[in-house]
C-alpha atoms as a PDB file:
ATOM      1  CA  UNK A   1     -12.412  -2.038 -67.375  1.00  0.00           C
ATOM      2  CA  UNK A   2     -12.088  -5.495 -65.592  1.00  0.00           C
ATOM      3  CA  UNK A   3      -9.384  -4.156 -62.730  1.00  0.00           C
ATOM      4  CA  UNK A   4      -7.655  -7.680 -63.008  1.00  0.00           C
ATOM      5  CA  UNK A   5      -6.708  -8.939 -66.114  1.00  0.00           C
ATOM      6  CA  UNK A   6      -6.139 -12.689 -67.633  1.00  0.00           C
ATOM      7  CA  UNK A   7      -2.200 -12.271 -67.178  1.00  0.00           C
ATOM      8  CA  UNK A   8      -2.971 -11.028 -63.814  1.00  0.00           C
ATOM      9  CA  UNK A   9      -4.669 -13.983 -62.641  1.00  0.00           C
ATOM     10  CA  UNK A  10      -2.495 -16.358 -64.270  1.00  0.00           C
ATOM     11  CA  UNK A  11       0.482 -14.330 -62.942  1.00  0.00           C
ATOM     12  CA  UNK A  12      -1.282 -14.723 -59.042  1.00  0.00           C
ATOM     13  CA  UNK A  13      -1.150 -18.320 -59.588  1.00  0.00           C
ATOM     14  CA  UNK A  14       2.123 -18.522 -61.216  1.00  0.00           C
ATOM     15  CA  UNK A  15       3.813 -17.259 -58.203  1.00  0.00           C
ATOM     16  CA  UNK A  16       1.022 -19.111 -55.161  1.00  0.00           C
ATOM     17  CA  UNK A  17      -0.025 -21.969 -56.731  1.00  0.00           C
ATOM     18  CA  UNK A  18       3.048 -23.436 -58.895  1.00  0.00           C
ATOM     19  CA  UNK A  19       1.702 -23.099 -62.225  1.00  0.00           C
ATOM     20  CA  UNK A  20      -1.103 -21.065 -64.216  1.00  0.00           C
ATOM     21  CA  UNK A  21      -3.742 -23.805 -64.872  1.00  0.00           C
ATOM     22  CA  UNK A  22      -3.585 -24.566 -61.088  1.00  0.00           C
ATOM     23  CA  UNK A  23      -6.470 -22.329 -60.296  1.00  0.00           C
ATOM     24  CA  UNK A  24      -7.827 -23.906 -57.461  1.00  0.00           C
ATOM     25  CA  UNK A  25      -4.964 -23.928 -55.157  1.00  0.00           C
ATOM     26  CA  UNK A  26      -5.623 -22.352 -51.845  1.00  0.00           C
ATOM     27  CA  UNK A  27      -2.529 -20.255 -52.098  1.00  0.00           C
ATOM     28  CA  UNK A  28      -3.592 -19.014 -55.215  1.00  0.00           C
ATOM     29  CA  UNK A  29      -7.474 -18.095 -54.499  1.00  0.00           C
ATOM     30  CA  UNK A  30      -5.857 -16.372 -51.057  1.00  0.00           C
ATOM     31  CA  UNK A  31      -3.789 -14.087 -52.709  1.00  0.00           C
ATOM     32  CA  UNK A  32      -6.414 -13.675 -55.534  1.00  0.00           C
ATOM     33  CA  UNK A  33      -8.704 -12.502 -52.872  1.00  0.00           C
ATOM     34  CA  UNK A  34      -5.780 -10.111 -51.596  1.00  0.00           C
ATOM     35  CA  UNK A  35      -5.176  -8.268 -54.705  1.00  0.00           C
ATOM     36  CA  UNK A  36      -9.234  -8.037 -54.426  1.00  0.00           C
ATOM     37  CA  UNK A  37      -9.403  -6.528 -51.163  1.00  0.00           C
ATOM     38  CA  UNK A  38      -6.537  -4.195 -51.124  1.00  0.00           C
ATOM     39  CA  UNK A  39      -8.700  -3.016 -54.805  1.00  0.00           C
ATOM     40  CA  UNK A  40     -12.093  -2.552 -52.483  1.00  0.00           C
ATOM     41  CA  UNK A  41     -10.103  -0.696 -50.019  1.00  0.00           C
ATOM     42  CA  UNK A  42      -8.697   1.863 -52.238  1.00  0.00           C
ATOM     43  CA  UNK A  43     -12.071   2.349 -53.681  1.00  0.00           C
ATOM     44  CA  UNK A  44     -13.709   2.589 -50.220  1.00  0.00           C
ATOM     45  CA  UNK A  45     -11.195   5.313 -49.016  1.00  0.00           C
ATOM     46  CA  UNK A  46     -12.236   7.705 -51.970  1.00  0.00           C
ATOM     47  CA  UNK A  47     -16.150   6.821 -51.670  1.00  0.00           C
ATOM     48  CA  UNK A  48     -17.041   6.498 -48.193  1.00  0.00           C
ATOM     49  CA  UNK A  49     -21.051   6.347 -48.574  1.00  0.00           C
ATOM     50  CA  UNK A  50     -20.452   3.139 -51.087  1.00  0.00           C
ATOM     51  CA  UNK A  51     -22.419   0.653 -48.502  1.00  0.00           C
ATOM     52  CA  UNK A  52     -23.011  -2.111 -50.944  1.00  0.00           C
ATOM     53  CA  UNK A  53     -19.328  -2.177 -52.116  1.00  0.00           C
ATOM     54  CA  UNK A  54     -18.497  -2.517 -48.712  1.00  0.00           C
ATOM     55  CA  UNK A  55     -21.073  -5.321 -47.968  1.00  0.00           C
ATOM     56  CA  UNK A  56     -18.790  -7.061 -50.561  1.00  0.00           C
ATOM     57  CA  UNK A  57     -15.894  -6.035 -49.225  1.00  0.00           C
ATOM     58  CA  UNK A  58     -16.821  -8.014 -45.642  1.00  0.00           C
ATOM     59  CA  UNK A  59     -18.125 -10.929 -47.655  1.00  0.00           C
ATOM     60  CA  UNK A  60     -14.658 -11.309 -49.434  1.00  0.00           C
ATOM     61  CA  UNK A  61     -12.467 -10.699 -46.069  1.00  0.00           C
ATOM     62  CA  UNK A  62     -14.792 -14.084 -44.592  1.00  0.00           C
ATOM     63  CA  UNK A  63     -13.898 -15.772 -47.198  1.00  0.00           C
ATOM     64  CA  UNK A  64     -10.500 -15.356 -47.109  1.00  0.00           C
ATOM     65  CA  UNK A  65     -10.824 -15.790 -43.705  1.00  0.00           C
ATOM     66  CA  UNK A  66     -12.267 -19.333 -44.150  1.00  0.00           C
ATOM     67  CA  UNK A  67      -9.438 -20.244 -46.656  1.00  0.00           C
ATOM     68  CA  UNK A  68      -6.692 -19.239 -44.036  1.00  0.00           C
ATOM     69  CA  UNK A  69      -8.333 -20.737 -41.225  1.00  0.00           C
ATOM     70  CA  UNK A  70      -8.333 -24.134 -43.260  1.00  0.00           C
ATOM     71  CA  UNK A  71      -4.839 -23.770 -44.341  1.00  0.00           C
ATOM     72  CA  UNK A  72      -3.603 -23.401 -41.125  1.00  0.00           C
ATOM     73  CA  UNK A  73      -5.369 -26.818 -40.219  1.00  0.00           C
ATOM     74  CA  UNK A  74      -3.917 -28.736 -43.000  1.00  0.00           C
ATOM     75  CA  UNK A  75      -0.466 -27.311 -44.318  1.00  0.00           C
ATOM     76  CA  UNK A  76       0.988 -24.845 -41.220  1.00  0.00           C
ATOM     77  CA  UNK A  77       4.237 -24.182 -43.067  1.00  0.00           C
ATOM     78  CA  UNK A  78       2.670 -23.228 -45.962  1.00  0.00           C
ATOM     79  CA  UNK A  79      -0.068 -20.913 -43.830  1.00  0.00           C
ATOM     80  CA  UNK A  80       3.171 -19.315 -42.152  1.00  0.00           C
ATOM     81  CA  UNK A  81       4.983 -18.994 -45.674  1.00  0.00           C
ATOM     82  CA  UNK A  82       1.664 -17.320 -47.704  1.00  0.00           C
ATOM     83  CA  UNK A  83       1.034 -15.327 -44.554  1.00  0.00           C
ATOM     84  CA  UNK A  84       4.486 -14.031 -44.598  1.00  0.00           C
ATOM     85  CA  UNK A  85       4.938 -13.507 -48.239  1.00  0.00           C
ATOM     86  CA  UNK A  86       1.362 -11.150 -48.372  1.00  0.00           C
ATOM     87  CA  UNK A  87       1.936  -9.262 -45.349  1.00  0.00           C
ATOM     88  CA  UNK A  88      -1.177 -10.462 -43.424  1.00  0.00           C
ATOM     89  CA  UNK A  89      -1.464 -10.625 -39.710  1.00  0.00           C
ATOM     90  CA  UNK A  90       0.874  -8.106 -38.747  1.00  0.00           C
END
């Protein structure tokens, strides 16, 4: 079982990105990515010998990593509003 659904997604970029065809927003794919890692984490506290999930779990934070880093270059208020709304960088 798929641990994000359609109505999931579209609901993640409802709320980030303004509307639910607007998948490519940066807001959106950042707090897509979230949900993700906050997922990987649970599963990682259960099974701590799970290397390769964890491999993907680092590969995931980079990315979102990346995203932030370029939202912060082009759209500040917007980096400071997502940030804020998540709970990231505490």
């Amino acid at each position: 079982m798929p641990y994000l659904t359609k109505e999931k997604k579209a609901n993640f970029f409802t709320e980030f990105g303004g509307k639910a065809a607007n998948t490519g927003s940066i807001e959106g794919q950042i707090a897509l990515l979230t949900e993700r890692i906050n997922s990987i984490s649970q599963h990682l506290q259960v099974n701590k010998k799970d290397f390769s999930t964890h491999r993907g779990l680092m590969q995931l934070v980079g990315k979102r990593k990346r995203l932030l880093t370029y939202m912060s270059k082009t759209n500040l208020t917007g980096y400071r509003q997502l940030i804020e709304k998540l709970g990231l960088r505490k």
